[in-house]
PDB file of N, CA and C in Angstrom:
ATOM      1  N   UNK A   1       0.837  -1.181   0.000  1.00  0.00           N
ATOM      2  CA  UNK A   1       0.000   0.000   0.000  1.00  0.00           C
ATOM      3  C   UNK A   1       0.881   1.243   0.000  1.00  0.00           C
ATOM      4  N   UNK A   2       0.518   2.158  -0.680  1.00  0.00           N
ATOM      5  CA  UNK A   2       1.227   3.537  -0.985  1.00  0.00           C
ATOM      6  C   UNK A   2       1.238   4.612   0.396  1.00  0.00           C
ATOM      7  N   UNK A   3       2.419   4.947   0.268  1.00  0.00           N
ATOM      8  CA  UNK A   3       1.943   6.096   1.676  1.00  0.00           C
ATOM      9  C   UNK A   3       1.233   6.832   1.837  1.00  0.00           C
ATOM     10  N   UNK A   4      -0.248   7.414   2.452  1.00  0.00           N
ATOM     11  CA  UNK A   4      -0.953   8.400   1.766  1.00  0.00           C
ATOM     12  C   UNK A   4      -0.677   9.653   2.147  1.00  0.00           C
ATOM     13  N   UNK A   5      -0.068   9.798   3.275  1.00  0.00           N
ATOM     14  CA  UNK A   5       0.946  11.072   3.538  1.00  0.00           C
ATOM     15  C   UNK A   5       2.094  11.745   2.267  1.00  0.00           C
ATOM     16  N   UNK A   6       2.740  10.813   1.774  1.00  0.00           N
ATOM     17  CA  UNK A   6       3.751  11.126   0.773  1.00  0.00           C
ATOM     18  C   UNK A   6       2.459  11.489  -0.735  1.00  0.00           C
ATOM     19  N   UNK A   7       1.619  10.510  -1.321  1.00  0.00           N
ATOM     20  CA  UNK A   7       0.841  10.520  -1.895  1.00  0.00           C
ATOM     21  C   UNK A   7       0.427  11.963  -1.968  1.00  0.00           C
ATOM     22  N   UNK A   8      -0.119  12.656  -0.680  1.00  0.00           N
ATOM     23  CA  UNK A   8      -0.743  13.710  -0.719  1.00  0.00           C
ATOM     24  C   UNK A   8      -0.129  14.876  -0.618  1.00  0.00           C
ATOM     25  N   UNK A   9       1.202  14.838   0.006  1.00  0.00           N
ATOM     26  CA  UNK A   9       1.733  15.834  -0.377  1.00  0.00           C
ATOM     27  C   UNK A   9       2.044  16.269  -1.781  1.00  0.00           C
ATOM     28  N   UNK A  10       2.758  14.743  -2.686  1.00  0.00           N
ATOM     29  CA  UNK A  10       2.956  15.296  -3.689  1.00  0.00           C
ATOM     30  C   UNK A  10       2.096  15.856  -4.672  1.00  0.00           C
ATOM     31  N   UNK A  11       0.720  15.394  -4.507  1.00  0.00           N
ATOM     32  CA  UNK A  11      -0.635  15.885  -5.181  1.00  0.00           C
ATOM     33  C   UNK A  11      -0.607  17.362  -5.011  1.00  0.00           C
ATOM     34  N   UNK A  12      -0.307  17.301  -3.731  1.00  0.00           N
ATOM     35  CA  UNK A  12      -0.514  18.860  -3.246  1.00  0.00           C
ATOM     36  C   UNK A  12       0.612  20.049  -4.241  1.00  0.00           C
ATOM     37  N   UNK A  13       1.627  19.577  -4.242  1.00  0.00           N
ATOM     38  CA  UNK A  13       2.774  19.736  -4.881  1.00  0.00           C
ATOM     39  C   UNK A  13       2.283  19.980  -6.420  1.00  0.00           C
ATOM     40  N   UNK A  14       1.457  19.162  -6.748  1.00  0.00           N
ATOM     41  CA  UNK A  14       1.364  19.170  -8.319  1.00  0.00           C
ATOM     42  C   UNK A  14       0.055  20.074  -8.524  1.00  0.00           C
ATOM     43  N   UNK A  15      -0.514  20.233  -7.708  1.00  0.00           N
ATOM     44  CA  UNK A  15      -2.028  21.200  -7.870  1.00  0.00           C
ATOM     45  C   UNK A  15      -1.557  22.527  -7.567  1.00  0.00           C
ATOM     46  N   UNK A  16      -0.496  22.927  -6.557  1.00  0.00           N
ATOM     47  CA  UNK A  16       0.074  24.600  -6.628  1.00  0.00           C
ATOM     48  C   UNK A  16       1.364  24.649  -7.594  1.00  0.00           C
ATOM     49  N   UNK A  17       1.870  23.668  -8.078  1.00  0.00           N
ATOM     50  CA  UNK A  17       3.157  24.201  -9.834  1.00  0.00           C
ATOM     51  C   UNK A  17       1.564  24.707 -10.764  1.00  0.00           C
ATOM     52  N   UNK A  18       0.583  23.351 -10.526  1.00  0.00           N
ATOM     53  CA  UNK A  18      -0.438  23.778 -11.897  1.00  0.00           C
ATOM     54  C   UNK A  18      -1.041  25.496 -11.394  1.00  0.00           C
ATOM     55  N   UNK A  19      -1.689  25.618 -10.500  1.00  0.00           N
ATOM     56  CA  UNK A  19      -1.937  27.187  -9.993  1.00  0.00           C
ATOM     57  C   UNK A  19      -1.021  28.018 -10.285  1.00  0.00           C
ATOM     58  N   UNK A  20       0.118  27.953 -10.360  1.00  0.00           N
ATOM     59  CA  UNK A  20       1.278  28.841 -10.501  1.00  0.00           C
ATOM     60  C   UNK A  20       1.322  29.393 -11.669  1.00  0.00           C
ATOM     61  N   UNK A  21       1.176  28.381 -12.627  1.00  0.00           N
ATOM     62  CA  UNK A  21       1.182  28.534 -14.437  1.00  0.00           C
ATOM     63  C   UNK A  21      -0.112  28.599 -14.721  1.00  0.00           C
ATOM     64  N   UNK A  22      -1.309  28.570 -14.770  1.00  0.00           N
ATOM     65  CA  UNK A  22      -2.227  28.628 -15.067  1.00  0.00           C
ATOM     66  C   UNK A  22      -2.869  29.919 -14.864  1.00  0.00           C
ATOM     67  N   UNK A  23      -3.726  30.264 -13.923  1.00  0.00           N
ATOM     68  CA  UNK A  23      -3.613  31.191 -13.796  1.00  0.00           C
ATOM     69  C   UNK A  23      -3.246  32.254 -13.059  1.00  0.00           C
ATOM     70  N   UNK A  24      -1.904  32.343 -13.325  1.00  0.00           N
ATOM     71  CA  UNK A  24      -0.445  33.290 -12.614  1.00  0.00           C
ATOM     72  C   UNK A  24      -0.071  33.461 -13.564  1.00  0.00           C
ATOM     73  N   UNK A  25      -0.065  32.876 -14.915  1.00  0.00           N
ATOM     74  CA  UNK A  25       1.281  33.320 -15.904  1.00  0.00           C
ATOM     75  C   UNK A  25       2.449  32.604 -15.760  1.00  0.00           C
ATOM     76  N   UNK A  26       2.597  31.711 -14.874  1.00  0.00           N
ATOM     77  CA  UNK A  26       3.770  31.510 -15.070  1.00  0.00           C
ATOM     78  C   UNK A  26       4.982  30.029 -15.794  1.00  0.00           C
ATOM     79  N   UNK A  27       5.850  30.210 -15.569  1.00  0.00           N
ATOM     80  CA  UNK A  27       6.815  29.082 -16.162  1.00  0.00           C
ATOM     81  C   UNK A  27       5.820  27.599 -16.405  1.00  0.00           C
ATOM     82  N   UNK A  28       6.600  26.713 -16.872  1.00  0.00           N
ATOM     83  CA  UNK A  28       5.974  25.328 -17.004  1.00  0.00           C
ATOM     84  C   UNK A  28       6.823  24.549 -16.398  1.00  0.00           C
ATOM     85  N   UNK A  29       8.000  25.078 -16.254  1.00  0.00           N
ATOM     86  CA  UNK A  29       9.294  24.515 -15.755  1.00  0.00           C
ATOM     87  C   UNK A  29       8.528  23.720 -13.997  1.00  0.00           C
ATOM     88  N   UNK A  30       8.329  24.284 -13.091  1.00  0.00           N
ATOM     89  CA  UNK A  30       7.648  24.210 -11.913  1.00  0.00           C
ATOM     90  C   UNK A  30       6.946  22.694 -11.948  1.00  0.00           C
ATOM     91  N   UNK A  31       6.137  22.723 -12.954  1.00  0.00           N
ATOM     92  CA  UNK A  31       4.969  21.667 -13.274  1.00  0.00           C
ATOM     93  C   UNK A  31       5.578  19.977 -13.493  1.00  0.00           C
ATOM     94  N   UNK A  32       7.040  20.576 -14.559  1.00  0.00           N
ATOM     95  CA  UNK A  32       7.468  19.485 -14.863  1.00  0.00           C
ATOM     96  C   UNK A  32       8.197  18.758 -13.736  1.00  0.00           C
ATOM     97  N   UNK A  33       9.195  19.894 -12.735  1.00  0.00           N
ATOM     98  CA  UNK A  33       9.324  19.072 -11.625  1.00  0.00           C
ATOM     99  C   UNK A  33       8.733  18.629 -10.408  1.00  0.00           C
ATOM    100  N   UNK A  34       7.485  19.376 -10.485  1.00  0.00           N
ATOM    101  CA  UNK A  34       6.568  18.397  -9.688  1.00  0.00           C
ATOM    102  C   UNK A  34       6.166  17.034 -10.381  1.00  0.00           C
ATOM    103  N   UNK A  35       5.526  16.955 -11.868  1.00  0.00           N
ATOM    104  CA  UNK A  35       5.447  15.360 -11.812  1.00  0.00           C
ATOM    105  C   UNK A  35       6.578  14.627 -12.028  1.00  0.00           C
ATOM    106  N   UNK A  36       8.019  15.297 -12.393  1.00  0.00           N
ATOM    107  CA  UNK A  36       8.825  14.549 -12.279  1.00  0.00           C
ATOM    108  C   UNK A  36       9.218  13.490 -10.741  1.00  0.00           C
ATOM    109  N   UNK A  37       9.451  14.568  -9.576  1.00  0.00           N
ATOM    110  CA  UNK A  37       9.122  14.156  -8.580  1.00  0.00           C
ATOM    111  C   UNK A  37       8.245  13.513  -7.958  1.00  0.00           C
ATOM    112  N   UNK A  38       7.072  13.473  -8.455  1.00  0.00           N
ATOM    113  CA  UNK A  38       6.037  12.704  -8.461  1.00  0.00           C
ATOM    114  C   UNK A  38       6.196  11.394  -8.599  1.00  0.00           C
ATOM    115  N   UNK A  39       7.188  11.238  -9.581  1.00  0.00           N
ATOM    116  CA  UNK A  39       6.844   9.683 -10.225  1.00  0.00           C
ATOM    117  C   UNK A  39       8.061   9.231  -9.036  1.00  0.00           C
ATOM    118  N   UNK A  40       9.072  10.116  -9.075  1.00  0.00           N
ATOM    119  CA  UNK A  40      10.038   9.401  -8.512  1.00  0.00           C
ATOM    120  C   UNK A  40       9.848   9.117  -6.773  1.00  0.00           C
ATOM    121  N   UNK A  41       8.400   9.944  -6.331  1.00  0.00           N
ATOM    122  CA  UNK A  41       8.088   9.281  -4.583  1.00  0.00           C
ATOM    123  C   UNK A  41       7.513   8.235  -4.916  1.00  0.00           C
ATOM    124  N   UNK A  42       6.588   7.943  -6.086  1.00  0.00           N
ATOM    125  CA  UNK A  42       6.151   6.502  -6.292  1.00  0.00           C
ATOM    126  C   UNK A  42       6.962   5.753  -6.444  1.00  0.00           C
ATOM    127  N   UNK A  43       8.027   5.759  -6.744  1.00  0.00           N
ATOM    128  CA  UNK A  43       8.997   4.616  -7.137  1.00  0.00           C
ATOM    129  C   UNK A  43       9.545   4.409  -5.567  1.00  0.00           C
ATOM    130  N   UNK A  44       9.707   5.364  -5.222  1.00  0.00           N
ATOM    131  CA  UNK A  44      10.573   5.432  -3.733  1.00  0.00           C
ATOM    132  C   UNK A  44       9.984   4.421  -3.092  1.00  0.00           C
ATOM    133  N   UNK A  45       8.498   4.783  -2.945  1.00  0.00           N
ATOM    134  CA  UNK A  45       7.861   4.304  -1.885  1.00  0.00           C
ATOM    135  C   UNK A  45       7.329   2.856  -2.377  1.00  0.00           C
ATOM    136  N   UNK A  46       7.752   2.703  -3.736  1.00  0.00           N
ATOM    137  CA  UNK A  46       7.510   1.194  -4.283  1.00  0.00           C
ATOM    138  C   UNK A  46       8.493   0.358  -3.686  1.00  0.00           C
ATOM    139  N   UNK A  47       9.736   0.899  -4.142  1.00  0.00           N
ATOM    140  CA  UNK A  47      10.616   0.156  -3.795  1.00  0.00           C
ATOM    141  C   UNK A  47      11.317  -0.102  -2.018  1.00  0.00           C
ATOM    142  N   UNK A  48      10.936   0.863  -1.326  1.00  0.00           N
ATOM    143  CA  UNK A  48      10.350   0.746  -0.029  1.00  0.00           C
ATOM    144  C   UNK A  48       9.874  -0.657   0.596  1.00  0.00           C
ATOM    145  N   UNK A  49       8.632  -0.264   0.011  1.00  0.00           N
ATOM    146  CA  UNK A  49       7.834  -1.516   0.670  1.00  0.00           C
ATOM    147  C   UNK A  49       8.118  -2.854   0.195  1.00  0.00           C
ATOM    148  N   UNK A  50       8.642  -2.931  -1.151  1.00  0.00           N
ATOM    149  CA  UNK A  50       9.586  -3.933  -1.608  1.00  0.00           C
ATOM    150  C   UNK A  50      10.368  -4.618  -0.872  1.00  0.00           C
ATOM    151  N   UNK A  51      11.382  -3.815  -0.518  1.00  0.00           N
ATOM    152  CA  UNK A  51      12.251  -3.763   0.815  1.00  0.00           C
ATOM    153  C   UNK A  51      14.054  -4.051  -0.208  1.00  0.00           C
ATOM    154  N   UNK A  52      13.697  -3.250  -1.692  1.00  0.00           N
ATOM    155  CA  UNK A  52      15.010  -3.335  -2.494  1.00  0.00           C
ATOM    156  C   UNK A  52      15.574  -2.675  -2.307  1.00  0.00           C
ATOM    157  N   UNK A  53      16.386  -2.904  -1.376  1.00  0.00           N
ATOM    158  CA  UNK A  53      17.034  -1.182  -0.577  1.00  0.00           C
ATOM    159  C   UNK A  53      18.409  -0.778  -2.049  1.00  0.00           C
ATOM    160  N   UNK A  54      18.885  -1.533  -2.754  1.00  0.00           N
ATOM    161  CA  UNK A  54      20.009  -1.299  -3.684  1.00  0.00           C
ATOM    162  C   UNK A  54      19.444   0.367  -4.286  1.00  0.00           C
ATOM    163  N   UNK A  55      18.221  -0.192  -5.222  1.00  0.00           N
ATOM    164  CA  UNK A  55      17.906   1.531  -5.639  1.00  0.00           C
ATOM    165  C   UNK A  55      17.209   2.583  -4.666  1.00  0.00           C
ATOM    166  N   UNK A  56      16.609   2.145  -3.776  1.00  0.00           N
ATOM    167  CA  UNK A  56      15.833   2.941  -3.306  1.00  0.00           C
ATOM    168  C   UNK A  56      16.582   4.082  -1.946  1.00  0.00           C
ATOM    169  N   UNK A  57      17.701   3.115  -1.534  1.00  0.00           N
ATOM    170  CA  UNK A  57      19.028   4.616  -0.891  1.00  0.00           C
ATOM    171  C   UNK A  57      19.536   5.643  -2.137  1.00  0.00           C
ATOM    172  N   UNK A  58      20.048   5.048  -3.042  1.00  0.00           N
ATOM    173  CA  UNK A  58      20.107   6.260  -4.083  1.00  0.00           C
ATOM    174  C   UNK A  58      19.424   7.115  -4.573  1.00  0.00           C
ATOM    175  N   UNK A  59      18.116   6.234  -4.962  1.00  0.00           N
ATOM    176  CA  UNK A  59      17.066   7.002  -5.535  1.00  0.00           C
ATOM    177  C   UNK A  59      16.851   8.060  -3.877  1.00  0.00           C
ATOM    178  N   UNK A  60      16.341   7.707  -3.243  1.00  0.00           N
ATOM    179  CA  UNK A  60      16.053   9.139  -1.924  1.00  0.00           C
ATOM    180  C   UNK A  60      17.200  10.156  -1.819  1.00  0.00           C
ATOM    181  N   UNK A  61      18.635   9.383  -1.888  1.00  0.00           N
ATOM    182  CA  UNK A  61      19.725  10.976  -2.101  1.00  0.00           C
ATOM    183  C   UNK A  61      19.645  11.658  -3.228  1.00  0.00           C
ATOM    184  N   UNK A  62      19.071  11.385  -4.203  1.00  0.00           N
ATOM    185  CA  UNK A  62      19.306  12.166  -5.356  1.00  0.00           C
ATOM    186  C   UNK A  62      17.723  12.972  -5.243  1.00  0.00           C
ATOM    187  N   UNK A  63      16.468  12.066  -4.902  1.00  0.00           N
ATOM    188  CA  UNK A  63      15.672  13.276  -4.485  1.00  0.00           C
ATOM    189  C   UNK A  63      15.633  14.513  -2.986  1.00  0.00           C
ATOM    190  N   UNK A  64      16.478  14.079  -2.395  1.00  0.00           N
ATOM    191  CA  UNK A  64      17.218  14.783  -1.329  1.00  0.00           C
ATOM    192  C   UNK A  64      17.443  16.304  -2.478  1.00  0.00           C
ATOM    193  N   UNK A  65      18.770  15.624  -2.451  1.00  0.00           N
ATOM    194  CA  UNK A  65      19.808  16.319  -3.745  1.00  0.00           C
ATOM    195  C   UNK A  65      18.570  17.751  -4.603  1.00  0.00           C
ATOM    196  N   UNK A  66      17.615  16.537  -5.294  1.00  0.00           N
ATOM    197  CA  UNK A  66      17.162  17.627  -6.415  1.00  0.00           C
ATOM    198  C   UNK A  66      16.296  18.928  -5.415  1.00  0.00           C
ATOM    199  N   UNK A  67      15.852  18.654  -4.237  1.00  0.00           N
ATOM    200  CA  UNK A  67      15.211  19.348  -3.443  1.00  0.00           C
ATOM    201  C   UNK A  67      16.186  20.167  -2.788  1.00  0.00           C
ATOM    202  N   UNK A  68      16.873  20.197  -2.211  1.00  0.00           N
ATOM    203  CA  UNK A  68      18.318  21.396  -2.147  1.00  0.00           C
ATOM    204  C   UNK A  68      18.139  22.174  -3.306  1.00  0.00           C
ATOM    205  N   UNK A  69      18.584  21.364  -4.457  1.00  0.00           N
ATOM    206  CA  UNK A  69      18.799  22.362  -5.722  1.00  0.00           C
ATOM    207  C   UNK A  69      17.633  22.980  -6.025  1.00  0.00           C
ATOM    208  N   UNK A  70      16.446  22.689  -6.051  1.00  0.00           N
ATOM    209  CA  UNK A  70      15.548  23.511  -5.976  1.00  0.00           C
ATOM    210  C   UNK A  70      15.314  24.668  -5.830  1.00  0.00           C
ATOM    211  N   UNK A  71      15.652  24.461  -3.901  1.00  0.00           N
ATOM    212  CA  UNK A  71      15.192  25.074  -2.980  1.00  0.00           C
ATOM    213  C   UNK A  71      16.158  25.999  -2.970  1.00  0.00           C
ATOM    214  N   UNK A  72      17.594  26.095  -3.277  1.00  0.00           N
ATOM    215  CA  UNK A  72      18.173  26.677  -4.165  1.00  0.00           C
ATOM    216  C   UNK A  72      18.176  28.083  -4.873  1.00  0.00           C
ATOM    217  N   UNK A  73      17.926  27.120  -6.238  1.00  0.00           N
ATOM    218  CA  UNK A  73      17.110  27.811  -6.896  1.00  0.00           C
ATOM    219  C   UNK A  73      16.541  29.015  -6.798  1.00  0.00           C
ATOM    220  N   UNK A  74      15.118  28.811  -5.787  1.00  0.00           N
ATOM    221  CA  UNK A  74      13.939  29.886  -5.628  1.00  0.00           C
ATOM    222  C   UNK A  74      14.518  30.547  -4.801  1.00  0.00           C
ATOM    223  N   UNK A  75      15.126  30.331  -3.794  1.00  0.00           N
ATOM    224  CA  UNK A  75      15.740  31.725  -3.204  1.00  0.00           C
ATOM    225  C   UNK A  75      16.872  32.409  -3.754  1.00  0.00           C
ATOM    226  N   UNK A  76      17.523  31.738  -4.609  1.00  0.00           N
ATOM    227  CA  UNK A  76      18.546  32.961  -5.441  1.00  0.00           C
ATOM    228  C   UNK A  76      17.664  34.011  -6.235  1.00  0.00           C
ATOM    229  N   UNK A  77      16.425  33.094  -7.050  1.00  0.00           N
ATOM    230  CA  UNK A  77      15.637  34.018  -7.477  1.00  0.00           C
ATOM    231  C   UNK A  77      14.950  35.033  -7.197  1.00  0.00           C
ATOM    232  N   UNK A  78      15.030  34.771  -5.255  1.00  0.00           N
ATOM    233  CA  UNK A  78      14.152  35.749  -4.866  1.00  0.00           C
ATOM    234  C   UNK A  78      14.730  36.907  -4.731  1.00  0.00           C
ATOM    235  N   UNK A  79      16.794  36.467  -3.972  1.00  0.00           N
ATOM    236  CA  UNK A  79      17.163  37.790  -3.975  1.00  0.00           C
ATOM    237  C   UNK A  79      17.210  38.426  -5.422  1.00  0.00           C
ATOM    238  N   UNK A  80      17.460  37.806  -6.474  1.00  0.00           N
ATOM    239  CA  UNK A  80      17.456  38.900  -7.466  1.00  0.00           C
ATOM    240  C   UNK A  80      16.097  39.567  -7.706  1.00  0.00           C
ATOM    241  N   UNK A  81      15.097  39.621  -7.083  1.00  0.00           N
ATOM    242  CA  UNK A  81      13.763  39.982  -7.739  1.00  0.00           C
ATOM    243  C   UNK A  81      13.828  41.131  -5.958  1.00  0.00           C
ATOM    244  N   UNK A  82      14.187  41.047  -5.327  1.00  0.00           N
ATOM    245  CA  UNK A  82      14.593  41.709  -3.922  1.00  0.00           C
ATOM    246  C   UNK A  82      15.500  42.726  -4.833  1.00  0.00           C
ATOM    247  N   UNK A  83      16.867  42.344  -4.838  1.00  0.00           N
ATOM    248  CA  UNK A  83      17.802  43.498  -4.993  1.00  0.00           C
ATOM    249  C   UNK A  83      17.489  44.675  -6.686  1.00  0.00           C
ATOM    250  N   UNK A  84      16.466  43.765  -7.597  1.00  0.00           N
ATOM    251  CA  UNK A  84      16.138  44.325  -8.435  1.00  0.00           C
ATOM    252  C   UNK A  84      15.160  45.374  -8.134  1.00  0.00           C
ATOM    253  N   UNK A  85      14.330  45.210  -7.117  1.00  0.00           N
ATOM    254  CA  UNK A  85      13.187  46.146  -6.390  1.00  0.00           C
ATOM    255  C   UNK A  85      14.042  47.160  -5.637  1.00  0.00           C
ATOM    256  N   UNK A  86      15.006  47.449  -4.777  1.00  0.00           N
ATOM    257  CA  UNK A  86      15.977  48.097  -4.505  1.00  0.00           C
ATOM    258  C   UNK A  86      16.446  49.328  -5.028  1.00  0.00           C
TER     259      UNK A  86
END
């Protein structure tokens, strides 16, 4: 059985990238890494309950990983949209 905690966050995840671009105007970029991420907590949590730990430690550092870079990301963007208001 799927986690429905993880499940719902990432739903949640994929219903505010779609709000963001829709109607906000904005990027598509957002959208794609929410269902990218998407697929990859299903796999996580497949291989989880599996109990195939070979991919499923890698696979979680690299979604670790892409969530840093992200997170990243949006705050470099913010200071430039900060120091551009300035």
């Amino acid at each position: 059985m799927l986690d429905p905690v993880a499940c719902d966050l990432e739903c949640r995840h994929l219903v505010a990238a779609i709000l963001v671009w829709r109607p906000g105007g904005g990027s598509l970029r957002p959208i794609l890494y929410a269902v990218v991420f998407f697929g990859l907590t299903l796999a996580q949590i497949a291989l989880g309950i599996a109990h195939v730990k070979t991919p499923h430690v890698p696979l979680g550092v690299l979604m670790f990983g892409m969530s840093v870079l992200r997170l990243g990301g949006v705050w470099a963007s913010r200071r430039t949209h900060v120091a551009a208001a300035t």
